[in-house]
N, C-alpha and C. Protein backbone atom coordinates (compact mmCIF):
# COMPACT_ATOMS: atom_id res chain seq x y z
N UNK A 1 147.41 -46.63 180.20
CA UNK A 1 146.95 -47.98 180.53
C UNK A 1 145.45 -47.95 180.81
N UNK A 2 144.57 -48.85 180.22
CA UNK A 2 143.39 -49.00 180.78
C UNK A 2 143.05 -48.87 182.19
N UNK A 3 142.15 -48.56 182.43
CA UNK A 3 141.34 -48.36 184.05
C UNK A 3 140.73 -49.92 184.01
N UNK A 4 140.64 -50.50 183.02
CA UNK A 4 139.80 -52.10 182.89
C UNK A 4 141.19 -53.45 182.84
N UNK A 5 142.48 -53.23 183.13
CA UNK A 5 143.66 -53.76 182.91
C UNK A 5 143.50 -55.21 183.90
N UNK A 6 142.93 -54.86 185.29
CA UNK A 6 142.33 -56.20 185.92
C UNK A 6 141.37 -56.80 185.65
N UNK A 7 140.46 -56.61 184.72
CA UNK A 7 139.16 -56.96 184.96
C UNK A 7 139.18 -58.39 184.14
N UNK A 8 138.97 -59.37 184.51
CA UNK A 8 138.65 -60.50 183.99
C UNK A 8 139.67 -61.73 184.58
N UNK A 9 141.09 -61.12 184.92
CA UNK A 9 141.68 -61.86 185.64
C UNK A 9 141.89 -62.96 186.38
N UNK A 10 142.56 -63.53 187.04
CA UNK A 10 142.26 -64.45 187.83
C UNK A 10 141.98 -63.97 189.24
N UNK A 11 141.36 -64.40 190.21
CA UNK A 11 141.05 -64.37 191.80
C UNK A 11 142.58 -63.85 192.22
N UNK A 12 143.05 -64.38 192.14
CA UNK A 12 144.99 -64.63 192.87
C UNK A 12 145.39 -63.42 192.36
N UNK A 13 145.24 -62.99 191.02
CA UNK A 13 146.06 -61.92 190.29
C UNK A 13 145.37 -60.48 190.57
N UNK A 14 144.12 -60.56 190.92
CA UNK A 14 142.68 -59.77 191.45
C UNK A 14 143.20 -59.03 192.78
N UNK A 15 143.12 -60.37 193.86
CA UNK A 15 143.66 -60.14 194.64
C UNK A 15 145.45 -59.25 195.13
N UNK A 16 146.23 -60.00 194.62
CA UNK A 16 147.18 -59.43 194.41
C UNK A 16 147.08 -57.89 194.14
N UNK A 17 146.92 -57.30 193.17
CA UNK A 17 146.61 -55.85 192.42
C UNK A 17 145.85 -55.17 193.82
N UNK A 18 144.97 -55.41 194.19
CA UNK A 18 143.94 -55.04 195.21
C UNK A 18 144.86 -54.64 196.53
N UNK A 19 145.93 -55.64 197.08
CA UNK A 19 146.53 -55.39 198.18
C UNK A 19 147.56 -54.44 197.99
N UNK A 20 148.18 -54.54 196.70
CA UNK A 20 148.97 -53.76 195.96
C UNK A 20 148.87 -52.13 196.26
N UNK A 21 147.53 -52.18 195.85
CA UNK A 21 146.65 -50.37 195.80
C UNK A 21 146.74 -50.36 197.29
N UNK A 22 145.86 -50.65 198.14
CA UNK A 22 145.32 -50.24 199.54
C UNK A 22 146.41 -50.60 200.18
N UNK A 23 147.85 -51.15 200.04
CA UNK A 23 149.29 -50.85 200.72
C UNK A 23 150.03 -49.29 200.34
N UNK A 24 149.40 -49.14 198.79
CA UNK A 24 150.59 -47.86 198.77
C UNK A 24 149.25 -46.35 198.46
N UNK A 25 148.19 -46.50 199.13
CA UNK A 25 147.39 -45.47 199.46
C UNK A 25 147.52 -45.67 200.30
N UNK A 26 148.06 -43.94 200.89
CA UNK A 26 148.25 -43.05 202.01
C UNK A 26 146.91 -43.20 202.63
N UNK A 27 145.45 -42.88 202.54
CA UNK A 27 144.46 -42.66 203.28
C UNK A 27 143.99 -43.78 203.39
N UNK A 28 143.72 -45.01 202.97
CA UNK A 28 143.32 -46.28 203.56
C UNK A 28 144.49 -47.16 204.05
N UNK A 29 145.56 -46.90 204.10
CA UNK A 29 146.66 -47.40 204.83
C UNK A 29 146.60 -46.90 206.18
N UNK A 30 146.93 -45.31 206.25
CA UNK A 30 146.76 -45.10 207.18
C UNK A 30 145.61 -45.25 208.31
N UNK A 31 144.29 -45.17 207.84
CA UNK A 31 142.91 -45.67 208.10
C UNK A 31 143.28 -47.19 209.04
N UNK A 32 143.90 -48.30 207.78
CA UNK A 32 143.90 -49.63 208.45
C UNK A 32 144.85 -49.62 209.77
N UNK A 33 145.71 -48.67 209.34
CA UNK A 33 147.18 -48.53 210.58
C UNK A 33 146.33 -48.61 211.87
N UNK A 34 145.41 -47.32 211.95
CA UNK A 34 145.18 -46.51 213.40
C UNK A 34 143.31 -47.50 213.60
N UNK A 35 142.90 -48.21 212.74
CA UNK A 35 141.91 -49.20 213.25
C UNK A 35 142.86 -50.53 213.69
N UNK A 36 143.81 -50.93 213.42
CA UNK A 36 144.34 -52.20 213.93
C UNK A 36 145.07 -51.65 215.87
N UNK A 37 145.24 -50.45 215.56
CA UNK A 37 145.41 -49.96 217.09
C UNK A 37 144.30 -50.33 218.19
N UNK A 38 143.10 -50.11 217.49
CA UNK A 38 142.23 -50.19 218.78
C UNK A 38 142.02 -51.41 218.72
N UNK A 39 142.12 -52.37 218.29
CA UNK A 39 142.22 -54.02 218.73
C UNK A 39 140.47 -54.86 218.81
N UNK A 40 139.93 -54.35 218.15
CA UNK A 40 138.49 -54.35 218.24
C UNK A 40 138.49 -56.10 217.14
N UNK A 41 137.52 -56.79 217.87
CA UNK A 41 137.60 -58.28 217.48
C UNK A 41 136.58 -58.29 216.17
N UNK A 42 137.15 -59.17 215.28
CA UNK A 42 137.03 -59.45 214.24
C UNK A 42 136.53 -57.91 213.09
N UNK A 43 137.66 -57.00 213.21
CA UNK A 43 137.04 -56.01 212.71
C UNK A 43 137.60 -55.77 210.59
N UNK A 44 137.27 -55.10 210.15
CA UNK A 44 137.67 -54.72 209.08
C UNK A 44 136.88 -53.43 208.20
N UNK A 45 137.84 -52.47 207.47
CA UNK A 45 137.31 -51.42 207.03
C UNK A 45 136.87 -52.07 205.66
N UNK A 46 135.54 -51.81 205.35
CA UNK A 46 134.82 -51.87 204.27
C UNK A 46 134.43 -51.20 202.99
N UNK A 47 134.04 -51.85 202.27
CA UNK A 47 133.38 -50.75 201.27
C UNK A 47 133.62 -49.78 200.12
N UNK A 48 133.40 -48.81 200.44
CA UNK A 48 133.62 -47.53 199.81
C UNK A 48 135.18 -46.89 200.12
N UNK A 49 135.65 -47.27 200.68
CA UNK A 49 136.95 -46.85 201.31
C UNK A 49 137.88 -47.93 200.52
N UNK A 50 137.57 -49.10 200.22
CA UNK A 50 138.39 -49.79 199.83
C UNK A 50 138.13 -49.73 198.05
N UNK A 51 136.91 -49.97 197.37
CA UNK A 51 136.94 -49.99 196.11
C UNK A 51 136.82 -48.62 195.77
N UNK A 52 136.29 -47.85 196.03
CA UNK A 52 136.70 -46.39 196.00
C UNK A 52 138.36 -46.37 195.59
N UNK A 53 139.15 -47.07 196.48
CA UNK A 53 140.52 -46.59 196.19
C UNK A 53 140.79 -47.02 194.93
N UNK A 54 140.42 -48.62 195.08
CA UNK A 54 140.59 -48.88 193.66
C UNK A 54 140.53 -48.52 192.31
N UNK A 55 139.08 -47.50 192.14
CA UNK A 55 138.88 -46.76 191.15
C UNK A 55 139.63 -45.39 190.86
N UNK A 56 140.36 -44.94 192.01
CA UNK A 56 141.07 -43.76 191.67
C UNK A 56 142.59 -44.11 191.54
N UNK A 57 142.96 -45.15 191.66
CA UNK A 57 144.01 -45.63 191.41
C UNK A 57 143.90 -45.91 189.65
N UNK A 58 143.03 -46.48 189.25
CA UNK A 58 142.74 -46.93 188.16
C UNK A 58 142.43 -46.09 187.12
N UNK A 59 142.10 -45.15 187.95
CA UNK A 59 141.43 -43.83 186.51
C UNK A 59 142.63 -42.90 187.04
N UNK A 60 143.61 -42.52 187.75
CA UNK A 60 144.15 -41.33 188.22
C UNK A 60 144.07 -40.33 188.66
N UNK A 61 143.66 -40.69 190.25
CA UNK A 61 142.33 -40.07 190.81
C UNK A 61 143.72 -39.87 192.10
N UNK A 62 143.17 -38.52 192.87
CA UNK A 62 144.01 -38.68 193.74
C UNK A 62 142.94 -39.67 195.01
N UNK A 63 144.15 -39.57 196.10
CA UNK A 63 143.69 -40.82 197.36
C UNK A 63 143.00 -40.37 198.02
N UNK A 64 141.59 -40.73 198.29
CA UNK A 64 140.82 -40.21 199.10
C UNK A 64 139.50 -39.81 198.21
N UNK A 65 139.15 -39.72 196.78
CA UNK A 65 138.53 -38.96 195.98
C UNK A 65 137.31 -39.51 195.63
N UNK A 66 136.35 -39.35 196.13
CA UNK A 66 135.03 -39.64 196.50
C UNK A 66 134.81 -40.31 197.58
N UNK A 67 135.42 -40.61 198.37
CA UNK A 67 135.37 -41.60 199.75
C UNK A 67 135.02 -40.80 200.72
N UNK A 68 133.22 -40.62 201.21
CA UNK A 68 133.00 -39.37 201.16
C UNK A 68 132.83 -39.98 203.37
N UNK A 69 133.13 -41.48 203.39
CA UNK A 69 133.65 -41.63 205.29
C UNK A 69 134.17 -43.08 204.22
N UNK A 70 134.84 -43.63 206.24
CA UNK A 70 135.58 -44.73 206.06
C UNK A 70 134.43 -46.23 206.93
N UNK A 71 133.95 -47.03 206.63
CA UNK A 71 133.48 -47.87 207.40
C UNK A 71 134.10 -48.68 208.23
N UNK A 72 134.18 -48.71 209.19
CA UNK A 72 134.99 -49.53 210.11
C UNK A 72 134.25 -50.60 211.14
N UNK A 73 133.84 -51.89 210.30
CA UNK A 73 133.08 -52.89 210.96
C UNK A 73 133.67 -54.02 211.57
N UNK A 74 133.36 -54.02 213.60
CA UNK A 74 133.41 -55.12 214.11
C UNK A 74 132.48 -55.94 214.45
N UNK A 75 133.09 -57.06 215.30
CA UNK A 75 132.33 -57.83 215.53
C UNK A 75 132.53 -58.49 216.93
N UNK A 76 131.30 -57.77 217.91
CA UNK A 76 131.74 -58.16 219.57
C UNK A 76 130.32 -58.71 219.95
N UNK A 77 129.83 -59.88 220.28
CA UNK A 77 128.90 -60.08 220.87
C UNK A 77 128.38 -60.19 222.00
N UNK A 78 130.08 -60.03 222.94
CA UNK A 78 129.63 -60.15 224.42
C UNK A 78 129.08 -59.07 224.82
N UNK A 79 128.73 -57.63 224.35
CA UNK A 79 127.72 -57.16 224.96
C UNK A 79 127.59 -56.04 223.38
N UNK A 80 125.87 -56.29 223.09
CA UNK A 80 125.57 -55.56 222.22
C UNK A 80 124.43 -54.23 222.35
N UNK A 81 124.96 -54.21 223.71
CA UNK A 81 124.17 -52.48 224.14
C UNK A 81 124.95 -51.73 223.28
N UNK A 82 124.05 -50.44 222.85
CA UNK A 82 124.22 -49.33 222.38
C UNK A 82 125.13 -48.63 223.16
N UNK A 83 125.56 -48.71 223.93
CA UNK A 83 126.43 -47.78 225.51
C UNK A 83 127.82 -48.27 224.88
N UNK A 84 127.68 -49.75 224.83
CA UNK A 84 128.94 -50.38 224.45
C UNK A 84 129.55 -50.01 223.01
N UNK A 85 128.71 -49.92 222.02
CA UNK A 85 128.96 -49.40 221.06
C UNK A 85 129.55 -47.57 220.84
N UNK A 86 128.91 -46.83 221.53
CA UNK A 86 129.13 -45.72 221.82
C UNK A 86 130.65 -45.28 222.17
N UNK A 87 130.78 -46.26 223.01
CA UNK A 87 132.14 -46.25 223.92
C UNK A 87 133.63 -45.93 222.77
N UNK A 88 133.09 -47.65 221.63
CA UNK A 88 134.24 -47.53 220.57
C UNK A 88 134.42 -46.69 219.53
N UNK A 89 133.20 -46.18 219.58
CA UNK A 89 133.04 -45.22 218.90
C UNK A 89 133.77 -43.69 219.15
N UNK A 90 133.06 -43.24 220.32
CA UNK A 90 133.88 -42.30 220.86
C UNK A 90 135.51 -42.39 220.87
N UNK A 91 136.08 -43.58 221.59
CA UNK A 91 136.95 -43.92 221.11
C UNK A 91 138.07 -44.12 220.27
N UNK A 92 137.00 -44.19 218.89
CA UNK A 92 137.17 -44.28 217.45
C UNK A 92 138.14 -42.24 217.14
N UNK A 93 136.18 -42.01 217.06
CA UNK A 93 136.78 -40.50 216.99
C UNK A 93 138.17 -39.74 217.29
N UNK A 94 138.35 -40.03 218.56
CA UNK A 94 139.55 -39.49 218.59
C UNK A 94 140.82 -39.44 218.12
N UNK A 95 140.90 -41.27 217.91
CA UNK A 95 141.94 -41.64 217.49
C UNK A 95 142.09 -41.02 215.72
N UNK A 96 140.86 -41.11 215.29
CA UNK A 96 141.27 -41.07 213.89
C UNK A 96 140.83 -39.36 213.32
N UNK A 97 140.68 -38.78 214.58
CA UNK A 97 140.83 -37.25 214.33
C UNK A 97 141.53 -36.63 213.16
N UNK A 98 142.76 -37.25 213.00
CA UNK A 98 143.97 -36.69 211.78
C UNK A 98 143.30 -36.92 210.37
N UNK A 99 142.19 -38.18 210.26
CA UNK A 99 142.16 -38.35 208.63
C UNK A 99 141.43 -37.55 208.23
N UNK A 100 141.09 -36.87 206.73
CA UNK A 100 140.02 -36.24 206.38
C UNK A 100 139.05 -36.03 205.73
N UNK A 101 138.87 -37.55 206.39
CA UNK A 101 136.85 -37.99 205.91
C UNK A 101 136.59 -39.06 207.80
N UNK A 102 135.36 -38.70 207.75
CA UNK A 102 134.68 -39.41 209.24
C UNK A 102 135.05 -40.71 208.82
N UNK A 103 135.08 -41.20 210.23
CA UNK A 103 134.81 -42.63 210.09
C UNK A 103 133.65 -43.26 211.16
N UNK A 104 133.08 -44.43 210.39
CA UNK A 104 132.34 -44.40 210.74
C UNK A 104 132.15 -46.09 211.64
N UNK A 105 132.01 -46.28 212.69
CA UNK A 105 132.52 -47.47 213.32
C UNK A 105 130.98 -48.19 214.04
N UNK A 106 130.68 -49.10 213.30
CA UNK A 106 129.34 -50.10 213.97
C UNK A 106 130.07 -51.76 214.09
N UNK A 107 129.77 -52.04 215.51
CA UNK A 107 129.24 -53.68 215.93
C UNK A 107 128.23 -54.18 214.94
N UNK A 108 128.64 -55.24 214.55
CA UNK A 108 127.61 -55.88 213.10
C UNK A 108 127.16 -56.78 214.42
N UNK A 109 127.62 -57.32 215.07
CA UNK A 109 126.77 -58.31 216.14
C UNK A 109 125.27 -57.21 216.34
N UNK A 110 125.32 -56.17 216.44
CA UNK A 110 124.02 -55.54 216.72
C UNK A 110 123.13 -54.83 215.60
N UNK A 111 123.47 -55.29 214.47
CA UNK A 111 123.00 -54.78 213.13
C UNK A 111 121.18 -55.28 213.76
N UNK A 112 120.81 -56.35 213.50
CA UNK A 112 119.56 -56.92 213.54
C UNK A 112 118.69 -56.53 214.72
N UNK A 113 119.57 -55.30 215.62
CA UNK A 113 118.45 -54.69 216.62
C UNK A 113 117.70 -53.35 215.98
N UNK A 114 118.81 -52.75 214.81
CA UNK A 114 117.90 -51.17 214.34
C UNK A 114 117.71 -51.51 212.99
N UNK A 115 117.93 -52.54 212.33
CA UNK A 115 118.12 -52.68 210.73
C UNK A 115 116.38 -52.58 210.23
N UNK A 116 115.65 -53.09 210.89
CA UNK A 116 113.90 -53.10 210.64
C UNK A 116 113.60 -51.27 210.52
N UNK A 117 113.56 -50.93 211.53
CA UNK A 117 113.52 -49.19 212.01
C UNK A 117 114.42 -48.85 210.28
N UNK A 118 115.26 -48.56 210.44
CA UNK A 118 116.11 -48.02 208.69
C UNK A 118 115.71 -48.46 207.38
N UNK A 119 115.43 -49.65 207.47
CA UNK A 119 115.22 -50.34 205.95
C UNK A 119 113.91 -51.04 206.03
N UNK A 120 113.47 -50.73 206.93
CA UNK A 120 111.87 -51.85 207.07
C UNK A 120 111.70 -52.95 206.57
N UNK A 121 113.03 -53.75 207.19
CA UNK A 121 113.51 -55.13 206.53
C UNK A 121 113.86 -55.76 207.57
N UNK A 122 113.07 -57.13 207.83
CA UNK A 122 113.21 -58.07 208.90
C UNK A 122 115.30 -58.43 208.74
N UNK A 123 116.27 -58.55 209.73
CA UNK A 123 117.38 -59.17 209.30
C UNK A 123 117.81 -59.98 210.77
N UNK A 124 118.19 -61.06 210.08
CA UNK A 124 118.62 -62.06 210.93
C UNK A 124 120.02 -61.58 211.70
N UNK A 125 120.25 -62.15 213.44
CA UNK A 125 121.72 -61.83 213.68
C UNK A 125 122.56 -62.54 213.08
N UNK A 126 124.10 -61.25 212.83
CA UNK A 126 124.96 -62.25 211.97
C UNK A 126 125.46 -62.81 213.17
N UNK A 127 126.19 -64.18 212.58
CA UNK A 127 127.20 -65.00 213.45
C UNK A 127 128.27 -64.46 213.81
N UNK A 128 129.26 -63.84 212.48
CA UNK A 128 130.38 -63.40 212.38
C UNK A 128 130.21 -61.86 211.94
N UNK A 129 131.63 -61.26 211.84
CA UNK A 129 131.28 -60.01 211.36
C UNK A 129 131.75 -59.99 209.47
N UNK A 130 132.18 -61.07 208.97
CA UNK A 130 132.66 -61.22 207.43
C UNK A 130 131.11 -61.35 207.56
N UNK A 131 130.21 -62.22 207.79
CA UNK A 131 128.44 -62.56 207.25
C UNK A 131 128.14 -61.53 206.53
N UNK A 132 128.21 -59.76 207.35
CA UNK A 132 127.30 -59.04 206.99
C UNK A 132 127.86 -58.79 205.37
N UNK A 133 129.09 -58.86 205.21
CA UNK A 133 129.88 -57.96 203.91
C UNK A 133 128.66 -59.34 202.78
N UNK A 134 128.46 -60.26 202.67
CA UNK A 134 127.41 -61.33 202.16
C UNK A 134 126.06 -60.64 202.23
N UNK A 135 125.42 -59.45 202.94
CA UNK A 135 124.59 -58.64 202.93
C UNK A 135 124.31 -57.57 202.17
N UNK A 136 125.30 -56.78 201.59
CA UNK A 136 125.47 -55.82 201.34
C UNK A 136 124.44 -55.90 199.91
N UNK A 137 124.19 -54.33 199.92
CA UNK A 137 122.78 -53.77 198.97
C UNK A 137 123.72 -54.38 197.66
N UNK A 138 125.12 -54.36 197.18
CA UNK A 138 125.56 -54.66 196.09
C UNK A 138 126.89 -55.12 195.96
N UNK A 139 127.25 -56.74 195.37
CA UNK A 139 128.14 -57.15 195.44
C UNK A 139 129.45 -56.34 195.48
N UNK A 140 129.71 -55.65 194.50
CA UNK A 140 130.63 -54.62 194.28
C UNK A 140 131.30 -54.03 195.81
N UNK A 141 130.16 -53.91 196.74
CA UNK A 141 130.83 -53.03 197.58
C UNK A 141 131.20 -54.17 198.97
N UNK A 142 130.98 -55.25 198.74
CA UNK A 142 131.10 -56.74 199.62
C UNK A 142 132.89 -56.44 199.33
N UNK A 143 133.63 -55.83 200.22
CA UNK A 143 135.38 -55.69 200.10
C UNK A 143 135.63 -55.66 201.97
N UNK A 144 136.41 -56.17 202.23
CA UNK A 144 137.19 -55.39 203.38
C UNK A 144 138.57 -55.91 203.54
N UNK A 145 139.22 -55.03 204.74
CA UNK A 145 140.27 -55.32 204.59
C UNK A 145 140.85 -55.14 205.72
N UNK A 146 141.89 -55.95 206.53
CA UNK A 146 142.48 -55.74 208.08
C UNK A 146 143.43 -55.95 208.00
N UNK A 147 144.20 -55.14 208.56
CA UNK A 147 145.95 -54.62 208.68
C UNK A 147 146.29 -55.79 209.68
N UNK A 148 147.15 -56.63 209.95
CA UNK A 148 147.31 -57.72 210.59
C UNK A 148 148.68 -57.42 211.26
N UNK A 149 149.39 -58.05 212.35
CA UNK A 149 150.14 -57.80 213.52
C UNK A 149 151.63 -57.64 212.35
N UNK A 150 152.17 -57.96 211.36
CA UNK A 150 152.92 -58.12 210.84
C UNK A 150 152.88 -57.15 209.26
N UNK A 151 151.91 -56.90 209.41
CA UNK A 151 151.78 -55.45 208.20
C UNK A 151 151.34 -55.81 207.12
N UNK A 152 150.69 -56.87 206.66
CA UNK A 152 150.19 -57.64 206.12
C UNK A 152 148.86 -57.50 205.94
N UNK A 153 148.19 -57.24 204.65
CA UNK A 153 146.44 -56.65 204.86
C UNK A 153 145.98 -58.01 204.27
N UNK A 154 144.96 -58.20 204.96
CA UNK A 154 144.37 -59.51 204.93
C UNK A 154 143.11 -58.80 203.90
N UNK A 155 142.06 -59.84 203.29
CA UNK A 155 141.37 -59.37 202.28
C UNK A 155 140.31 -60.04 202.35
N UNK A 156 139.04 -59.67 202.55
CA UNK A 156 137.78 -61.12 202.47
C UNK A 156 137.13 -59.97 201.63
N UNK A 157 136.71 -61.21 200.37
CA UNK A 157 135.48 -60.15 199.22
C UNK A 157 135.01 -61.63 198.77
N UNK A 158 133.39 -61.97 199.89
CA UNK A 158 132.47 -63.11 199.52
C UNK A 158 132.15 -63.28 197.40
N UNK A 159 131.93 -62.51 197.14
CA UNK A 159 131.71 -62.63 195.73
C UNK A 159 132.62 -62.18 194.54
N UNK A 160 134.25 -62.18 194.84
CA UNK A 160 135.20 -62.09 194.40
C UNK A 160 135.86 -60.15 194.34
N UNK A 161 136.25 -60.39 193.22
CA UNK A 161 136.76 -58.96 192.79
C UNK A 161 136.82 -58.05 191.42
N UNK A 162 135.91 -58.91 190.70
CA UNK A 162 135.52 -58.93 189.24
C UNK A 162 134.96 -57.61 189.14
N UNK A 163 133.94 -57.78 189.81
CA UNK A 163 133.12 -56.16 189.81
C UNK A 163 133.56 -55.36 190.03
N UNK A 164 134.66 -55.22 191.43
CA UNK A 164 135.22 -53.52 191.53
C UNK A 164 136.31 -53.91 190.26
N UNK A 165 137.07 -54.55 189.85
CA UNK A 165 137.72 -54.28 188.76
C UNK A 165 137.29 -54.07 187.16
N UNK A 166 136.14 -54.49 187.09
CA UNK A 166 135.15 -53.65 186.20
C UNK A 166 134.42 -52.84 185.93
N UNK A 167 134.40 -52.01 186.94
CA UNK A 167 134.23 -50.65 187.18
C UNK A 167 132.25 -51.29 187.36
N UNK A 168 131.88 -52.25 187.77
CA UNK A 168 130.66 -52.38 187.33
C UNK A 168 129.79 -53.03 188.98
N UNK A 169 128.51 -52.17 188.89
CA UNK A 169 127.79 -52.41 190.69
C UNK A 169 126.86 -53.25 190.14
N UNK A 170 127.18 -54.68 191.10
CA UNK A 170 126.11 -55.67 190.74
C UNK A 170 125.23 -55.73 192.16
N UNK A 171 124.05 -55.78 191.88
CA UNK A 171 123.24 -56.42 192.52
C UNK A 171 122.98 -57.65 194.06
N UNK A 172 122.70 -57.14 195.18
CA UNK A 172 122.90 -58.96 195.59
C UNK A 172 121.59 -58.87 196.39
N UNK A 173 120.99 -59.55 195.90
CA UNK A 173 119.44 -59.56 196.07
C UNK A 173 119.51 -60.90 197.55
N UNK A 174 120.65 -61.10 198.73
CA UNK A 174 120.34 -61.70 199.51
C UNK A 174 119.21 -60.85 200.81
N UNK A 175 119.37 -59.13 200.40
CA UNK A 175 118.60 -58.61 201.28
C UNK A 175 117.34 -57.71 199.97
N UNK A 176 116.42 -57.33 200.88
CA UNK A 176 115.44 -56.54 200.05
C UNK A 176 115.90 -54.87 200.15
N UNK A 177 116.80 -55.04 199.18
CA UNK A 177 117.72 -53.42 199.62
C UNK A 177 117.89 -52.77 197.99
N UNK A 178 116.85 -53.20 197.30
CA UNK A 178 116.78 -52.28 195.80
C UNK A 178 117.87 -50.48 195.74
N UNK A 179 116.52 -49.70 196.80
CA UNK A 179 117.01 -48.82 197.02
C UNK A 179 118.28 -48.35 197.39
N UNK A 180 119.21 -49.07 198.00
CA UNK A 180 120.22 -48.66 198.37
C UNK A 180 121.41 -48.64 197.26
N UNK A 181 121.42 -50.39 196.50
CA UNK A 181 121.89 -50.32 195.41
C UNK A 181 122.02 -49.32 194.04
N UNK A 182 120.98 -48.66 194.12
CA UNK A 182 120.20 -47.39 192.99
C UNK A 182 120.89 -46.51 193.39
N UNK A 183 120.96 -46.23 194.66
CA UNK A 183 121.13 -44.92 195.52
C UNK A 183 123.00 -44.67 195.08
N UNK A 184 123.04 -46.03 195.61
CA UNK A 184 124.75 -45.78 195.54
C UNK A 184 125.18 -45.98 194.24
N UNK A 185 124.99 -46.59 192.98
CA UNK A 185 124.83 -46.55 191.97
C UNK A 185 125.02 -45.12 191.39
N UNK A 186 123.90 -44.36 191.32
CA UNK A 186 123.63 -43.09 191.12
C UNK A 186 124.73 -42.39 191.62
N UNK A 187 124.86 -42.27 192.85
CA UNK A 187 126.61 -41.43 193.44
C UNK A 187 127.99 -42.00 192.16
N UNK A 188 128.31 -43.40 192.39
CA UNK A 188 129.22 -43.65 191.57
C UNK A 188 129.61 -43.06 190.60
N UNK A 189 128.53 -43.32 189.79
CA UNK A 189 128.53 -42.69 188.00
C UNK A 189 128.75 -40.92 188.14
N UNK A 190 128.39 -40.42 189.10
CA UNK A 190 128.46 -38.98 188.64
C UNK A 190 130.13 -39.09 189.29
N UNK A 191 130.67 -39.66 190.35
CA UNK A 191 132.20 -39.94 190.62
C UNK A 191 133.22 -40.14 189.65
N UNK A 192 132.89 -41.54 189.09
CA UNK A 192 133.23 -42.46 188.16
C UNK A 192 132.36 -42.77 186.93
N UNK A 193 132.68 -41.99 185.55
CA UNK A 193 132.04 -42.08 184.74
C UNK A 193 132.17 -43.00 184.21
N UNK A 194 133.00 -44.23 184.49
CA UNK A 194 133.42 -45.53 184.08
C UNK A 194 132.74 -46.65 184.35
N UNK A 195 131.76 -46.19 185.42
CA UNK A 195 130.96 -47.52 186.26
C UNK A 195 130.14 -47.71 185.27
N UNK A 196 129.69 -48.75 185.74
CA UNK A 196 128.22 -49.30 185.17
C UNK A 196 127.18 -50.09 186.24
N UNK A 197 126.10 -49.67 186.07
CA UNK A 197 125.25 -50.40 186.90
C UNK A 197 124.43 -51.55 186.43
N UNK A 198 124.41 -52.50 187.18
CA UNK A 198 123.60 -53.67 186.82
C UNK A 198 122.12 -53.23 187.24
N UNK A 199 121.25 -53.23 186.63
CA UNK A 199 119.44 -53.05 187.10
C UNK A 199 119.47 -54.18 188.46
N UNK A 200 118.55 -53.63 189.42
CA UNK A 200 118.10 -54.59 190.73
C UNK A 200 117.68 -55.62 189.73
């Protein structure tokens, strides 16, 4: 079967396929299991952990295979000290000791205190914690996903699902983040010889 069998699809049928994969992978299932434990507000694992799966599902890749950590983004604004962050973090660690790739757990309420310092890019605070995935260096990797009280993975991807099912990294020029897009780009293709990159 093609690795390209979703790609063009509808949203609904996109979707569908998508919850499909990240229910019956062992390492982002389990991932969503032991982040819905710590109860952390408005959170969801992102990214590379999620379309990552997708692509090794799609090419016949085992689970876990280039997913080199897991992102695990909330969203708490009642206090956005670094101490506080630390806390869930530490936290984090322990709990998810068993998987075997890091994970990696940031408050997006406090993105816009170190984001200048890293990327030497002015960024506004987000409101919510879905805003930032609308940030990201490249549509493609705008995915997340939260395990919900009833076992049920909920799904927000601002610019659909076209791209991770086309094996193809687009661009989202809402931040000045060229580099990052390139960067991760470049990893993909030597992963996934199937990708394609869109030029910044």
């Amino acid at each position: 079967m093609s690795h390209l069998r979703y790609a063009g699809l509808s949203h609904e049928e996109q979707c569908a396929a998508l919850l499909d994969i990240a229910q019956k992978d062992p390492l982002l299932h389990e991932a969503l299991a032991i982040a819905r434990s710590m109860q952390l507000p408005q959170w969801r694992i992102v990214s590379g952990a999620v379309y990552n799966t997708v692509w090794n599902h799609l090419t016949g890749k085992p689970s876990g295979y280039g997913v080199k950590d897991i992102d695990l983004f909330y969203y708490d604004a009642r206090d956005i000290s670094w101490k506080a962050e630390d806390t869930v973090i530490r936290r984090g660690s322990i709990l998810f000791a068993t998987l075997p790739v890091p994970v990696e757990i940031r408050n997006q309420a406090r993105v816009h205190l170190w984001y200048r310092e890293k990327f030497g890019e002015t960024f506004t605070a987000l409101a919510t914690g879905d805003e930032s995935l609308g940030r990201f260096a490249s549509k493609t990797h705008a995915v997340g996903l939260r395990l919900d009280a009833d076992d049920q993975v909920d799904l927000y991807a601002p610019f659909g699902l076209d791209d991770v099912f086309s094996f193809r990294i687009t661009p989202n020029r809402a931040t000045n983040n060229r580099k990052t897009h390139e960067k991760k780009g470049e990893r993909a293709k030597r992963l996934w010889p199937e990708v394609s990159v869109v030029p910044w």
